[in-house]
Protein backbone atom coordinates (compact mmCIF):
# COMPACT_ATOMS: atom_id res chain seq x y z
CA UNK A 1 -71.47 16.18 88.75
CA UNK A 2 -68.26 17.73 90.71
CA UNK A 3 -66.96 14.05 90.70
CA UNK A 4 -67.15 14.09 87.08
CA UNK A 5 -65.77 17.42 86.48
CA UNK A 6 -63.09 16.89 88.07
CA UNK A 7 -62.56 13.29 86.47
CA UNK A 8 -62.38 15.86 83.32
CA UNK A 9 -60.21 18.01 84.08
CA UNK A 10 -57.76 15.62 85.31
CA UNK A 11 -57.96 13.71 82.04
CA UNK A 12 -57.63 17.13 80.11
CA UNK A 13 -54.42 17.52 81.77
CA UNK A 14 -53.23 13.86 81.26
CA UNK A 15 -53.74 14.12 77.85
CA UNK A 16 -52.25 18.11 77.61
CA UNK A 17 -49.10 16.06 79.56
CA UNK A 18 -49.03 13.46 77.10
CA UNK A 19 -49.43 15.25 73.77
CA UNK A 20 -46.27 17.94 75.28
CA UNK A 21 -44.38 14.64 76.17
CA UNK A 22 -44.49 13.20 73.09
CA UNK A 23 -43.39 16.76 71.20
CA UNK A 24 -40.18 16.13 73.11
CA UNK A 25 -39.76 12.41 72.68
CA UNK A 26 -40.28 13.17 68.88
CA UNK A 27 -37.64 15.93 68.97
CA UNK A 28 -34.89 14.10 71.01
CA UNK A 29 -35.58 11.28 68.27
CA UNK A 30 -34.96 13.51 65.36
CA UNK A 31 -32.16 15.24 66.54
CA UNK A 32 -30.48 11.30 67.21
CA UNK A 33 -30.74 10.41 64.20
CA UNK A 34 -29.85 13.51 62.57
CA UNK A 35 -26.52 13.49 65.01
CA UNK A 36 -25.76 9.68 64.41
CA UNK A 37 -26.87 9.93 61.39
CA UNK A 38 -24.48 12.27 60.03
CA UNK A 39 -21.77 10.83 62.08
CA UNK A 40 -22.15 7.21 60.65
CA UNK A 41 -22.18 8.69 56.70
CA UNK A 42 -18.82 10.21 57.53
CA UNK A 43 -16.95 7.47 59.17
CA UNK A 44 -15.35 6.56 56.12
CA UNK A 45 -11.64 5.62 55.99
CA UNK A 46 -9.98 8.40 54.04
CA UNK A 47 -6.02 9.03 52.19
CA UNK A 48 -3.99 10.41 55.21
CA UNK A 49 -0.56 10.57 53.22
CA UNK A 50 1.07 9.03 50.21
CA UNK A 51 4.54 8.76 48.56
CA UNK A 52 5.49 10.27 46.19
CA UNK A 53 3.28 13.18 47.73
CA UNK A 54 0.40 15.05 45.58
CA UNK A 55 1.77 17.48 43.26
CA UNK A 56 5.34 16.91 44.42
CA UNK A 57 8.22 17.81 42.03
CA UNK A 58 10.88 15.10 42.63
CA UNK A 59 14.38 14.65 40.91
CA UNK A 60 14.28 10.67 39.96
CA UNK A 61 10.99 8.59 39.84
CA UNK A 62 10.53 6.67 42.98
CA UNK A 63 10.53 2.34 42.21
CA UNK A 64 7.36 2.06 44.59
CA UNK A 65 4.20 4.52 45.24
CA UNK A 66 3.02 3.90 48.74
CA UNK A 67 -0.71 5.28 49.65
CA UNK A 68 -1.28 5.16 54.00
CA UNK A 69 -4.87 5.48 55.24
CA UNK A 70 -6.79 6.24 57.96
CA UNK A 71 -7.08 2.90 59.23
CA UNK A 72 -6.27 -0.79 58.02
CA UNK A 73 -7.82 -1.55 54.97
CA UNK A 74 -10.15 -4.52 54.04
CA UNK A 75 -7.38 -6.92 51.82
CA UNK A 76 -10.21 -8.16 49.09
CA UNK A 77 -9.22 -10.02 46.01
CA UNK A 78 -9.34 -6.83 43.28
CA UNK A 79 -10.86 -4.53 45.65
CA UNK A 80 -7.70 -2.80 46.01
CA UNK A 81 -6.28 -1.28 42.92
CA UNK A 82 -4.06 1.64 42.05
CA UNK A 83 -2.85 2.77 38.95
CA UNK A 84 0.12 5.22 37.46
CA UNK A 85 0.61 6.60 34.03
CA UNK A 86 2.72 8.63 32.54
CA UNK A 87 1.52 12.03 30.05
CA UNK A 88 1.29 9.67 27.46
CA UNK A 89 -1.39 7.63 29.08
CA UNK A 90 0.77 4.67 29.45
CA UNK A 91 0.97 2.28 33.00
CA UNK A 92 4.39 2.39 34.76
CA UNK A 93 2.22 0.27 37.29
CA UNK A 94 4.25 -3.11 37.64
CA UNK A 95 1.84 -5.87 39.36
CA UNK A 96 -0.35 -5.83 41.73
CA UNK A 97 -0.49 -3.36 44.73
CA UNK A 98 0.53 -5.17 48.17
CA UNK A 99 -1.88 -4.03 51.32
CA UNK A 100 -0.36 -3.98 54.46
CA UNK A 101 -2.13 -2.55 57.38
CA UNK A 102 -3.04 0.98 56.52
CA UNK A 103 -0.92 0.97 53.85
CA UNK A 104 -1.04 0.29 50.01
CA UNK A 105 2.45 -0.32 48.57
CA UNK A 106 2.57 -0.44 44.47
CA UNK A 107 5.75 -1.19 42.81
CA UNK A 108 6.61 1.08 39.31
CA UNK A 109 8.53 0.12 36.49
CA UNK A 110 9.80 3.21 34.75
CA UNK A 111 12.30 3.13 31.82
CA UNK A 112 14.44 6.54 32.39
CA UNK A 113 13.55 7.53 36.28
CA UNK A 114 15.30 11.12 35.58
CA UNK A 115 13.26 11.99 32.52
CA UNK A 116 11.28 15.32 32.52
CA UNK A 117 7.22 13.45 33.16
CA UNK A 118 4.00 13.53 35.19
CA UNK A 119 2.70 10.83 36.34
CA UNK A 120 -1.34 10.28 37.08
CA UNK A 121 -2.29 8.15 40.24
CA UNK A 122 -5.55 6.75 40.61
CA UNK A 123 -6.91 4.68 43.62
CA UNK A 124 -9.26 2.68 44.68
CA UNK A 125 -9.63 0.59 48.30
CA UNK A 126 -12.03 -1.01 50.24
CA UNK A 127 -11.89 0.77 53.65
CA UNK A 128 -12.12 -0.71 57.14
CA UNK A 129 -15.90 -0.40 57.16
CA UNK A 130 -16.28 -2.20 53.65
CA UNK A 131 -17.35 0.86 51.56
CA UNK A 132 -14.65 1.86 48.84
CA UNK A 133 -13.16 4.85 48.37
CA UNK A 134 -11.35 6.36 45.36
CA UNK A 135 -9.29 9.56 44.54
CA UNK A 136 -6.41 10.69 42.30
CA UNK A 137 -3.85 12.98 42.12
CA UNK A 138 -0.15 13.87 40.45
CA UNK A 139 3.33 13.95 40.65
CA UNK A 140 6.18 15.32 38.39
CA UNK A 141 9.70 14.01 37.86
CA UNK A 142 12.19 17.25 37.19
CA UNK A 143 9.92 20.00 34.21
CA UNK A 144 7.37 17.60 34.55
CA UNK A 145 5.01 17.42 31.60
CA UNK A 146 0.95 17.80 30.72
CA UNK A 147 -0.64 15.50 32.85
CA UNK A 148 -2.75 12.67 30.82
CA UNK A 149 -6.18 13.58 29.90
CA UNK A 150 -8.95 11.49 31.93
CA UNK A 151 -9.73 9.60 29.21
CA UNK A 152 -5.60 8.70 29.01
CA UNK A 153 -5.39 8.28 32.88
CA UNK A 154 -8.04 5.34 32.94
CA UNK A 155 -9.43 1.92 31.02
CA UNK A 156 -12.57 1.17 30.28
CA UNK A 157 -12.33 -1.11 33.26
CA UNK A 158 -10.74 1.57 35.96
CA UNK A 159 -13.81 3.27 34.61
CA UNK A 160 -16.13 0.86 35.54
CA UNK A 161 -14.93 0.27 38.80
CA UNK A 162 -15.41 3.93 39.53
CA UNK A 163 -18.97 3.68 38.41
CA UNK A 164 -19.37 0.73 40.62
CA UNK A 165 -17.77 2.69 43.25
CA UNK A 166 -20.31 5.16 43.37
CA UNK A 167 -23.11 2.92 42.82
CA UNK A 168 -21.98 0.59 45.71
CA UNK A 169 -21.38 3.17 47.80
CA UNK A 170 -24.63 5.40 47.25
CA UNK A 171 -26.67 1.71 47.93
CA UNK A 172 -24.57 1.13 51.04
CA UNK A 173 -25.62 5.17 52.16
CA UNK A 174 -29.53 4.43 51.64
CA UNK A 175 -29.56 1.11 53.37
CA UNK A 176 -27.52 2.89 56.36
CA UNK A 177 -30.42 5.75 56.15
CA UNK A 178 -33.17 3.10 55.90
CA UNK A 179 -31.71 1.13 59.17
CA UNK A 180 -31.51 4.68 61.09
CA UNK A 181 -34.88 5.89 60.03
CA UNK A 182 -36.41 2.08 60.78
CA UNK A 183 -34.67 1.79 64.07
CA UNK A 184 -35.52 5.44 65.24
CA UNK A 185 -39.47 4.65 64.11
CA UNK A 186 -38.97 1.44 66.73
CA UNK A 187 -37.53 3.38 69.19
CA UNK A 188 -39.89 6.23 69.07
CA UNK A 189 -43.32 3.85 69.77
CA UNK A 190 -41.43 1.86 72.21
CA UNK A 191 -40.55 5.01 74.31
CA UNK A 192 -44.26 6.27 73.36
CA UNK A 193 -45.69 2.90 74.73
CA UNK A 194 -44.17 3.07 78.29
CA UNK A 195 -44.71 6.69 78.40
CA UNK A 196 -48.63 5.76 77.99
CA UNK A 197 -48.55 3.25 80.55
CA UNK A 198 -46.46 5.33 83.08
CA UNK A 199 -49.41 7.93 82.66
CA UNK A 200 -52.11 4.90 83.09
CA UNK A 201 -51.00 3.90 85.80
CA UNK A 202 -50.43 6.98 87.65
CA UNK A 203 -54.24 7.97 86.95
CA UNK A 204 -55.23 4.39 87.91
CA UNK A 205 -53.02 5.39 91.56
C-alpha cells in the first residue's frame, strides 16, 4: 500500500508538471504567432518618395512623374500602373510607366506646362513580396485648381483594379493567417509530443 501511494503521488505530480508545462508551451506559441504574425502582415513594400512631391506647388509641370519605393518592385506585365489627370479629369499620362529598381518612372504629356492646374496621381505596383499596393495623391502647377472628383480621377478599369487590389490582397492576408495558425497548431503537438516522452521516460528512470 505505501508502494502504491507513493506510485500516486508521483504520478499526481507528473501530471501537475505536465498540465503547467503545457500552459507555457501554449503561451510561448500564441505570443509567436501573434509577434510573427503581425510582423509578416506589415512587411509590405510601401511609397518612400515621389516626384513631383504630394501636395507640392511647382512653377512648370514636370515631363516625367517618378514614384521610389521601399524596395525593388516585382516588373509584371500591367501590374504596374500609374495614372495623372488634370481638374478636368483628363490623362496627361503618356505610355506606359517604366520600372526600374525601386523606382516607377511615368512620362507626361502636358499641353501648356505653366498653366494654373492640379493634377491627380494614382498608383498601383506589385511590391517585392508580390502583394500590390495602391495610393494617390496631388500636385499643383502655379494657383493650382479643384482637384478632379474620384469619379474624374479614375476609369471604370483603374476602378477595377483597385477592387482587385483589395480583394487580392485581403486573400493573400487570410492564406498568410491560415499558414501561421496551421504551422503554429504543428508546432505546438510536436513540442507537446517530446515533452510527453521526456516525462515518460524520466518516470520509467
Amino acid at each position: 500500500m505505501k508502494v502504491h501511494a507513493a506510485w500516486a503521488f508521483d504520478a499526481d505530480k507528473g501530471f501537475t508538471h505536465m498540465r503547467t508545462m503545457m500552459r507555457t508551451l501554449a503561451a510561448v506559441l500564441l505570443a509567436s504567432l501573434m509577434l510573427f504574425g503581425g510582423a509578416a502582415a506589415q512587411a509590405h513594400d510601401e511609397l518612400v518618395s515621389s516626384d513631383p512631391a504630394a501636395n507640392a506647388t511647382l512653377t512648370q509641370a514636370p515631363a516625367e512623374l517618378n514614384l521610389t519605393y521601399s524596395a525593388n518592385l516585382m516588373n509584371i506585365e500591367g501590374g504596374n500602373r500609374v495614372r495623372v489627370v488634370d481638374s478636368t479629369g483628363a490623362s496627361v499620362a503618356e505610355g506606359e510607366p517604366q520600372v526600374k529598381g525601386t523606382t516607377v518612372t511615368q512620362p507626361l504629356k502636358i499641353k501648356d506646362a505653366s498653366a494654373d492646374e492640379t493634377y491627380t496621381v494614382t498608383w498601383r505596383v506589385v511590391s517585392s513580396d508580390g502583394h500590390p499596393i495602391q495610393g494617390t495623391y496631388t500636385f499643383s502647377v502655379g494657383a493650382g485648381k479643384a482637384a478632379a472628383s474620384p469619379q474624374d480621377a479614375g476609369t471604370g478599369e483603374s476602378s477595377q483594379a483597385a477592387a482587385d487590389t483589395q480583394n487580392s490582397t485581403k486573400s493573400d492576408s487570410d492564406s498568410g493567417v491560415n499558414w501561421w495558425l496551421i504551422g503554429g497548431g504543428v508546432g505546438f503537438f510536436v513540442v507537446l509530443a517530446v515533452g510527453i516522452l521526456a516525462l515518460l521516460k524520466k518516470r520509467s528512470a
